[in-house]
C-alpha atoms as a PDB file:
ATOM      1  CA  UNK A   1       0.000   0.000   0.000  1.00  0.00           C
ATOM      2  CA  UNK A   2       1.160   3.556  -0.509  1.00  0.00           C
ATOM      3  CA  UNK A   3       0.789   6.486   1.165  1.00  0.00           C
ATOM      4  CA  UNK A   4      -2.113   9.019   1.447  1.00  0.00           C
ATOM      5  CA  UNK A   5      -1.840  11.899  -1.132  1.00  0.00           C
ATOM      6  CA  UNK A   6      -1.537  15.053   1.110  1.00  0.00           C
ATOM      7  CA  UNK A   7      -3.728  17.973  -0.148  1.00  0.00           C
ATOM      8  CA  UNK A   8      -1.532  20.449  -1.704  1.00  0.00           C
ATOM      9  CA  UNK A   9      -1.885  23.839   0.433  1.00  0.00           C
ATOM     10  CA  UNK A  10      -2.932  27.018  -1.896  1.00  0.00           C
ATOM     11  CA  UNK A  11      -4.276  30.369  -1.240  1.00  0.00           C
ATOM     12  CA  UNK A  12      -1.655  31.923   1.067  1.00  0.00           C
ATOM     13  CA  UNK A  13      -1.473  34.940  -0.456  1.00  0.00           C
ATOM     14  CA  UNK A  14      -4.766  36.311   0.921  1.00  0.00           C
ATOM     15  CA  UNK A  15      -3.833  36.706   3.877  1.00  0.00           C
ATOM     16  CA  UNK A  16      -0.854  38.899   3.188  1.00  0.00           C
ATOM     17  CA  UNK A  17      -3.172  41.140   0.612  1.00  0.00           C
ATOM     18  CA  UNK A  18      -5.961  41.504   3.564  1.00  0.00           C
ATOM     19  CA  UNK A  19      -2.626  42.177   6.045  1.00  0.00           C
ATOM     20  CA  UNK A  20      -1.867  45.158   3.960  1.00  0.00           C
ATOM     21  CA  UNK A  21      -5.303  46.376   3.487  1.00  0.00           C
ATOM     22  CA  UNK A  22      -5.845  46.874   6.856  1.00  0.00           C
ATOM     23  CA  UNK A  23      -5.961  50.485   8.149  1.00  0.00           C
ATOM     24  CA  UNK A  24      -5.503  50.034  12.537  1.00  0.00           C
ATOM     25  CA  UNK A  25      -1.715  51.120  12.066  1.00  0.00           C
ATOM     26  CA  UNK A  26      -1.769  52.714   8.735  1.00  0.00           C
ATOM     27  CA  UNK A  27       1.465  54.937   8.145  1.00  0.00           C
ATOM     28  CA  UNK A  28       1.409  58.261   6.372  1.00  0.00           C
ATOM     29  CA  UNK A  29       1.768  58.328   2.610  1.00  0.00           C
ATOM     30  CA  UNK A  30       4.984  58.956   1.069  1.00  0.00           C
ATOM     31  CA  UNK A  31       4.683  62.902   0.266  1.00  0.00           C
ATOM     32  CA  UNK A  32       3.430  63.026   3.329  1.00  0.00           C
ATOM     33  CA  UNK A  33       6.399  61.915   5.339  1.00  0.00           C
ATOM     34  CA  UNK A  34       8.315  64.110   2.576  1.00  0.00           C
ATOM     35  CA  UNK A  35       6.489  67.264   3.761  1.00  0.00           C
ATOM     36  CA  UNK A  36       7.238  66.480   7.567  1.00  0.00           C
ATOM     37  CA  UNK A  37      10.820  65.789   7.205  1.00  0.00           C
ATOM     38  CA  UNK A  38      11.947  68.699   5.198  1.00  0.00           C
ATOM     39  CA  UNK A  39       9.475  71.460   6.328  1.00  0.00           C
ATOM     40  CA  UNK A  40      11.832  72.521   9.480  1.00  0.00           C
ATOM     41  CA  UNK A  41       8.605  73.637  11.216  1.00  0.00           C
ATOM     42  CA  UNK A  42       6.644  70.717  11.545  1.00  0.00           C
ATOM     43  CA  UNK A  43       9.358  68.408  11.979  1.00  0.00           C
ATOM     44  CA  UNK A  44       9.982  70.414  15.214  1.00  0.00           C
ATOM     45  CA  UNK A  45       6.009  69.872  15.960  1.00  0.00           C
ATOM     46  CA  UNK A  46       6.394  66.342  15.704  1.00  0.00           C
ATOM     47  CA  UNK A  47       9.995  65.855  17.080  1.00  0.00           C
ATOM     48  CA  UNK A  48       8.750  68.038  20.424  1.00  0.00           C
ATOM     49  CA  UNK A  49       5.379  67.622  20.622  1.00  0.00           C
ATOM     50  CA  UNK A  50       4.054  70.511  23.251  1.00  0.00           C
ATOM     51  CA  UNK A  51       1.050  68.151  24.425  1.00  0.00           C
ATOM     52  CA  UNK A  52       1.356  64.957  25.526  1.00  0.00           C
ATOM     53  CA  UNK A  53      -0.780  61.992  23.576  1.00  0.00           C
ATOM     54  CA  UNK A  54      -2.066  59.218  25.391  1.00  0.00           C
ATOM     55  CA  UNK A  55      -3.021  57.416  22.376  1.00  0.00           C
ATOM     56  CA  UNK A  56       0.529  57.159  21.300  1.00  0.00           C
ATOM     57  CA  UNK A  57       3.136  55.109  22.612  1.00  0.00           C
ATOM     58  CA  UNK A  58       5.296  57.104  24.867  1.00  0.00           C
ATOM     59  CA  UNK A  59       2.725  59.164  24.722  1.00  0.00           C
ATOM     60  CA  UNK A  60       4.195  60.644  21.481  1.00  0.00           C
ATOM     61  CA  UNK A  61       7.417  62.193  23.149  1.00  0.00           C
ATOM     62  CA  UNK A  62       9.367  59.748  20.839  1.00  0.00           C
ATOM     63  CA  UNK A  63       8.479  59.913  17.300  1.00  0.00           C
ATOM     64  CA  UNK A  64      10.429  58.812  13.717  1.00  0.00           C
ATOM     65  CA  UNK A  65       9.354  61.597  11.548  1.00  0.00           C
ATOM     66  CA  UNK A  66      11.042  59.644   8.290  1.00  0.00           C
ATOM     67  CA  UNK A  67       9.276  55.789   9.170  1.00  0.00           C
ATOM     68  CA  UNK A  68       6.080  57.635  11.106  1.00  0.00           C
ATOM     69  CA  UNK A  69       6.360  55.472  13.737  1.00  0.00           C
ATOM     70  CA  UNK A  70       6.117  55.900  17.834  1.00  0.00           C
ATOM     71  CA  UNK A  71       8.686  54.465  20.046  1.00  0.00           C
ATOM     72  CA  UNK A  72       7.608  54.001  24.177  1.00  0.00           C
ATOM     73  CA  UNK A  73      11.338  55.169  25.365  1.00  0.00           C
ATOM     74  CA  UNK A  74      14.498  57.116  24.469  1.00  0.00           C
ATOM     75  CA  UNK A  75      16.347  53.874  23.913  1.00  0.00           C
ATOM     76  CA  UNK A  76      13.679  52.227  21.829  1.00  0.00           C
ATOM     77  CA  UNK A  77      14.039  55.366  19.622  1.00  0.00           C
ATOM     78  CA  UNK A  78      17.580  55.668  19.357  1.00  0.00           C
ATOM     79  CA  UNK A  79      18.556  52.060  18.856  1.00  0.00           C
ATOM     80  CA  UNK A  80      15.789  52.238  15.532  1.00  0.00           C
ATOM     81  CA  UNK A  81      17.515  55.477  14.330  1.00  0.00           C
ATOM     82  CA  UNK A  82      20.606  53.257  14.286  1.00  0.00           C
ATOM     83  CA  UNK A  83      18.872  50.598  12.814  1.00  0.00           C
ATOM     84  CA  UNK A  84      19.805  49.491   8.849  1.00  0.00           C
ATOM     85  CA  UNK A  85      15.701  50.045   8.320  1.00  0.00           C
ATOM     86  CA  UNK A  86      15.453  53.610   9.516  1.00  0.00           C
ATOM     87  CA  UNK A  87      18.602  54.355   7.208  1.00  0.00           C
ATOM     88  CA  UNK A  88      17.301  52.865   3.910  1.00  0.00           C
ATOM     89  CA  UNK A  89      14.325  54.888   4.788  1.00  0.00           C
ATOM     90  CA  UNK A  90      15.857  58.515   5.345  1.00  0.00           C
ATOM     91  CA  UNK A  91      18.285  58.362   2.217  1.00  0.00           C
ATOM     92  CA  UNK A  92      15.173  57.087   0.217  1.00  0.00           C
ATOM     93  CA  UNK A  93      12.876  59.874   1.550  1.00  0.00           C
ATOM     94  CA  UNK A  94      15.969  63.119   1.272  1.00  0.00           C
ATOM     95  CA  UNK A  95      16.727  62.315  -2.164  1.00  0.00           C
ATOM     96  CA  UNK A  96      13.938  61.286  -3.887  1.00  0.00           C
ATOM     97  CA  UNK A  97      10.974  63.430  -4.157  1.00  0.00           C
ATOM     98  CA  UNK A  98       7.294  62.435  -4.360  1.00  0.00           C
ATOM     99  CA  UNK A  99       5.461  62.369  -7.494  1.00  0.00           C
ATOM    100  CA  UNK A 100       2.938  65.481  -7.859  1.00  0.00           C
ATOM    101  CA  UNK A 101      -0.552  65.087  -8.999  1.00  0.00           C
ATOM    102  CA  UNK A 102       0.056  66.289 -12.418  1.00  0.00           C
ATOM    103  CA  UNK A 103       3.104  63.372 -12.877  1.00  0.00           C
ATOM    104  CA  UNK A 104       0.625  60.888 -11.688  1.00  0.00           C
ATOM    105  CA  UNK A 105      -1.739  62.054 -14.284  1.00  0.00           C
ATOM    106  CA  UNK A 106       0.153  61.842 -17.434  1.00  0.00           C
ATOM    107  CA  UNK A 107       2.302  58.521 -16.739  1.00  0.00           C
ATOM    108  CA  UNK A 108      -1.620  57.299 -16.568  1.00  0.00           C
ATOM    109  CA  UNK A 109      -1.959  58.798 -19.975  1.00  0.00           C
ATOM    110  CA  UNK A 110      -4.194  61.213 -18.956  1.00  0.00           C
ATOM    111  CA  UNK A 111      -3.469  65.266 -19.348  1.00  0.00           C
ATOM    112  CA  UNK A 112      -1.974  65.585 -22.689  1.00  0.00           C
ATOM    113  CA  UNK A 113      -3.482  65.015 -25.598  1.00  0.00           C
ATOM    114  CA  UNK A 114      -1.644  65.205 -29.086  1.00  0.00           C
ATOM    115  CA  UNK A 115      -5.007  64.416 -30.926  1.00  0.00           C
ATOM    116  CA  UNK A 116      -3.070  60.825 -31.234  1.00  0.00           C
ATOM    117  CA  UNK A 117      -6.894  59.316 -30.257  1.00  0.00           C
ATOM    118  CA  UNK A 118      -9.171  61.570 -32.353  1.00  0.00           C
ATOM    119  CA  UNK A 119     -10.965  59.408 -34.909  1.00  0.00           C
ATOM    120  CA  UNK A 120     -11.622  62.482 -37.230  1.00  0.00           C
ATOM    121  CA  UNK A 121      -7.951  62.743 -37.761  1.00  0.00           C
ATOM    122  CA  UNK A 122      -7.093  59.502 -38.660  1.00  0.00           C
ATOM    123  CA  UNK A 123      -9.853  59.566 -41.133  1.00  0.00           C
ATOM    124  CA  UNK A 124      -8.255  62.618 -42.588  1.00  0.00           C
ATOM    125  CA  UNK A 125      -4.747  61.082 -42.896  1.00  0.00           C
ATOM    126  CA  UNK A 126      -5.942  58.260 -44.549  1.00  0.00           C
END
């Protein structure tokens, strides 16, 4: 007798698409994290918050403005500033900017037109 055919296993990839669909710790967008990091003024705001958060772990005394994320200590903080993470991060986000609405728009396709999709003049050229 042989053995029992095992039941091949399929479908894990739904569970990481629903993992990072989820919105309970959604991060900030990329030109978002842009904006705080190299507008002096708010990175201040978020670096030394004047009012304390309890929401927030450490209640939001110890923030990563690059990675958006809230660290409960001093040492938690400073130990992920060192970390190879947070550096692949901040180079990323100080020298390369965000893409602007209008960028978006025409590497969709949409914005310009050079009457390329007019039916009237392709008619006429032929």
């Amino acid at each position: 007798m042989g053995q029992v055919a095992r039941r091949k296993r399929t479908h894990h990839a739904r569970r990481d698409v629903s993992r990072a669909a989820r919105t309970r710790a959604r991060k900030l967008d990329y030109d978002q994290r842009y904006e705080n990091a190299t507008n002096a003024s708010k990175r201040q705001l978020l670096e030394a918050p004047t009012e304390l958060d309890p929401d927030k772990a450490g209640l939001g005394m110890f923030y990563c403005v690059e990675c958006d994320r809230h660290f409960p200590n001093a040492n938690d903080r400073n130990a992920h500033l060192s970390s190879k993470q947070h550096k692949r991060i901040a180079k990323k986000l100080l020298t390369e900017k965000p893409y602007t609405h209008e960028e978006a728009l025409l590497g969709a396709g949409i914005g310009i037109d050079n009457k390329q999709r007019n039916s009237d003049t392709i008619e006429t050229e032929l």
